[in-house]
C-alpha atoms as a PDB file:
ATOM      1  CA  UNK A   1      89.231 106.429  96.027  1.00  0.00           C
ATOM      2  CA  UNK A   2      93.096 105.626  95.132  1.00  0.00           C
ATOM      3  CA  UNK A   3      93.654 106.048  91.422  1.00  0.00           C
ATOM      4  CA  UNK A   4      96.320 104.157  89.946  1.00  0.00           C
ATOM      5  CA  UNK A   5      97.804 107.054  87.801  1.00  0.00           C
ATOM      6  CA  UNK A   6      98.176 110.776  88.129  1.00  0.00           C
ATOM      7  CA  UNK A   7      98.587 113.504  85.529  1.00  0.00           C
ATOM      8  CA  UNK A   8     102.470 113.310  83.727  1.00  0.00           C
ATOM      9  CA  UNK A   9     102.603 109.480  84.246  1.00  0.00           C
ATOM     10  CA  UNK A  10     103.488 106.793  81.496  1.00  0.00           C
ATOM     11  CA  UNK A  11     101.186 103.881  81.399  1.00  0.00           C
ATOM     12  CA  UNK A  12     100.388 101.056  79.367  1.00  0.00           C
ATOM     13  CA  UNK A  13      97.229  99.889  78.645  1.00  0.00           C
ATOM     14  CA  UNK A  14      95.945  96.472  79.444  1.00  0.00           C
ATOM     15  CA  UNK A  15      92.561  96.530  77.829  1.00  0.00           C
ATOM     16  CA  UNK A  16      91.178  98.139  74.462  1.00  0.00           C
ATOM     17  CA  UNK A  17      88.352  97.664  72.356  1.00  0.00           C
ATOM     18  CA  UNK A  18      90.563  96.717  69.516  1.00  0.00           C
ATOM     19  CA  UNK A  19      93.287  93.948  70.650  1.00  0.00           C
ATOM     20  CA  UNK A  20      96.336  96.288  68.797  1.00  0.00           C
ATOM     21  CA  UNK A  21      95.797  98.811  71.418  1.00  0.00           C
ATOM     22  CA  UNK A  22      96.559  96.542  74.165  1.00  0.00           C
ATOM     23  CA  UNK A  23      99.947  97.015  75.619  1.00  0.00           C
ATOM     24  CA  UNK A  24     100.513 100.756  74.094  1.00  0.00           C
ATOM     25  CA  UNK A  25     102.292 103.299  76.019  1.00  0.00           C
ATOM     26  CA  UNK A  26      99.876 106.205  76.667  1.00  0.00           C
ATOM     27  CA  UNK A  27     101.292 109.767  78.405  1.00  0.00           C
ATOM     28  CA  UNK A  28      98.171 110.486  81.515  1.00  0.00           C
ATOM     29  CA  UNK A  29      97.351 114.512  80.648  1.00  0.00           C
ATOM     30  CA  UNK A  30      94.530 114.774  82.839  1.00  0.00           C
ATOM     31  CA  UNK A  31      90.934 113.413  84.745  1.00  0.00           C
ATOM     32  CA  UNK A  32      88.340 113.302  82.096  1.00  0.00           C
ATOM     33  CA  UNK A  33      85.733 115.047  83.880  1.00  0.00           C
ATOM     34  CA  UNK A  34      83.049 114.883  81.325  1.00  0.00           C
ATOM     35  CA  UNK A  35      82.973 111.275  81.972  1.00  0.00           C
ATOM     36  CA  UNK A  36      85.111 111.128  85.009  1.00  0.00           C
ATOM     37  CA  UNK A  37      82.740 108.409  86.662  1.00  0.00           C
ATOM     38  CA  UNK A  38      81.386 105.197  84.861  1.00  0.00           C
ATOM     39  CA  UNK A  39      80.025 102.935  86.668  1.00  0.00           C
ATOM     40  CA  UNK A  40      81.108 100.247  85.239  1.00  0.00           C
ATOM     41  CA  UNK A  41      84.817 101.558  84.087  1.00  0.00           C
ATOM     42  CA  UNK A  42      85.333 103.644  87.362  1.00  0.00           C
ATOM     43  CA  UNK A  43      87.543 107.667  86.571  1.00  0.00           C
ATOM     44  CA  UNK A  44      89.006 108.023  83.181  1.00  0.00           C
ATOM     45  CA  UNK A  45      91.851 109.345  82.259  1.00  0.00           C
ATOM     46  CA  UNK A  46      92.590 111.579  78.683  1.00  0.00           C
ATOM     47  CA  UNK A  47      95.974 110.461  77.495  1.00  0.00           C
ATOM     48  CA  UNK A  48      97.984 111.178  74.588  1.00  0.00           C
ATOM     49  CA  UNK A  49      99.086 108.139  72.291  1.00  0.00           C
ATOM     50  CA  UNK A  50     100.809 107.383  69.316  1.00  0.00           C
ATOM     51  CA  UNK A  51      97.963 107.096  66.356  1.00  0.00           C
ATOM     52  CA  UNK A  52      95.855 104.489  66.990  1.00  0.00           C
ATOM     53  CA  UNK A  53      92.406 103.150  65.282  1.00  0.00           C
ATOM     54  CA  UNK A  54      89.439 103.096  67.981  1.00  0.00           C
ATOM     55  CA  UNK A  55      85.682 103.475  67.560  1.00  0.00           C
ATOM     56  CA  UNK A  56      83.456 106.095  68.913  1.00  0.00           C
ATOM     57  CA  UNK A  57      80.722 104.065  71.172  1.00  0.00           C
ATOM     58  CA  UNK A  58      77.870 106.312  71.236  1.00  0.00           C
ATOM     59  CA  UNK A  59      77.431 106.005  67.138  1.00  0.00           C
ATOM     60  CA  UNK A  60      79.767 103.074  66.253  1.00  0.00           C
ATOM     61  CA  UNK A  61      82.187 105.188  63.667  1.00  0.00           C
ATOM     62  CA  UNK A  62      85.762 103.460  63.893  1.00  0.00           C
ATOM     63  CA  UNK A  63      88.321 106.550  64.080  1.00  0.00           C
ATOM     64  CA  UNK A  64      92.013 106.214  62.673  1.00  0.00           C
ATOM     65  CA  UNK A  65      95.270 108.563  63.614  1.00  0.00           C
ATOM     66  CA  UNK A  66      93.659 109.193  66.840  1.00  0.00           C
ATOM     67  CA  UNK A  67      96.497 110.520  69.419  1.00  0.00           C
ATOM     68  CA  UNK A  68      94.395 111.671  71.998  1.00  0.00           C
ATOM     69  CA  UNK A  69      92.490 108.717  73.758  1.00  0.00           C
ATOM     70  CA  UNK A  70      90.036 108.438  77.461  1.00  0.00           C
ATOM     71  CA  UNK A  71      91.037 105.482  78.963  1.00  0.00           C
ATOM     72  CA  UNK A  72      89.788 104.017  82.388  1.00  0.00           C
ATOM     73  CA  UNK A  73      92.253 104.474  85.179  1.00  0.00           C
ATOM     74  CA  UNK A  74      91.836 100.285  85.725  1.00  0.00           C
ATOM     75  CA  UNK A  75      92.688  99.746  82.467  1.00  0.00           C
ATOM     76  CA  UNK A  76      95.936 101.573  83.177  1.00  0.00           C
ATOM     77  CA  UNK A  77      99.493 100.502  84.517  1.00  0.00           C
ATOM     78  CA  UNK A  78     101.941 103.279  85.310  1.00  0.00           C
ATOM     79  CA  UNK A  79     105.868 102.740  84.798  1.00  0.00           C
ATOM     80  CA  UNK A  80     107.245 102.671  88.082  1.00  0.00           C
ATOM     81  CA  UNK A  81     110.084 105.433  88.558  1.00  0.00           C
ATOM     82  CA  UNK A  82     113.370 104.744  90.127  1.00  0.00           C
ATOM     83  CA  UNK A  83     113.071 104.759  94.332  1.00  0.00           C
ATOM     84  CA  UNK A  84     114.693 107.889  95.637  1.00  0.00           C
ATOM     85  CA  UNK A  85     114.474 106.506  99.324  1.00  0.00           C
ATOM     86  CA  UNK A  86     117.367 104.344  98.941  1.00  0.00           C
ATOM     87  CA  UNK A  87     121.281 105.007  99.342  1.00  0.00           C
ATOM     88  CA  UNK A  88     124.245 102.747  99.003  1.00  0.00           C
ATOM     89  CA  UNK A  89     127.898 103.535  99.940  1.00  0.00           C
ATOM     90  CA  UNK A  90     129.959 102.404  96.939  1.00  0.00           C
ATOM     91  CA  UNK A  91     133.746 102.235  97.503  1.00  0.00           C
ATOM     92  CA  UNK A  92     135.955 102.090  93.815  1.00  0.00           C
ATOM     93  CA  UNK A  93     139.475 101.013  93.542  1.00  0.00           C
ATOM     94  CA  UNK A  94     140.612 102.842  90.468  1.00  0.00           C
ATOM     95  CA  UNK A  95     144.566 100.776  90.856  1.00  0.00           C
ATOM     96  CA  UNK A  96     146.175 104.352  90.997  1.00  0.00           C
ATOM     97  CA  UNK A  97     148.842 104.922  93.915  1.00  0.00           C
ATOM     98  CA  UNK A  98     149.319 108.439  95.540  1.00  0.00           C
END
């Protein structure tokens, strides 16, 4: 199975269970292995976030100032980092004579 993130990434979310949490930068800490397999969400993730309001689903109590969050790793889009594999020769004319 090919996860989209991996532990250290930055993400953003593309789906929440409240529509202000969609779009929010998370930081991916680690696999939640408690509930590392849904079936019908796939691996989560824990990640930390800026406080948010969400809702706990087993009893239906809506949290606020939450900054630690498990999110689905297909509900999750990592910022790409700059490609390393590239080079390019770059000549400057700086319009000083020797």
């Amino acid at each position: 199975m090919s996860l989209r993130c991996k532990p250290g990434d930055l993400a953003y979310a593309t789906k929440a269970f409240f529509p202000e949490n969609v779009g929010m930068v998370v930081q991916v800490l680690e696999i939640d292995n408690m509930h590392a397999i849904s079936i019908e969400d796939g691996p989560r993730w824990i990640c930390k976030c800026h406080p948010i309001r969400t809702i706990t689903l087993f009893t239906g109590i809506v949290k606020y100032d939450v900054t630690q969050v498990w999110i689905p790793d297909r509900y999750l889009i990592p910022f790409a980092g700059p490609s390393i594999t590239h080079t390019i020769d770059v000549e400057i004319d700086i319009g000083v004579s020797t």
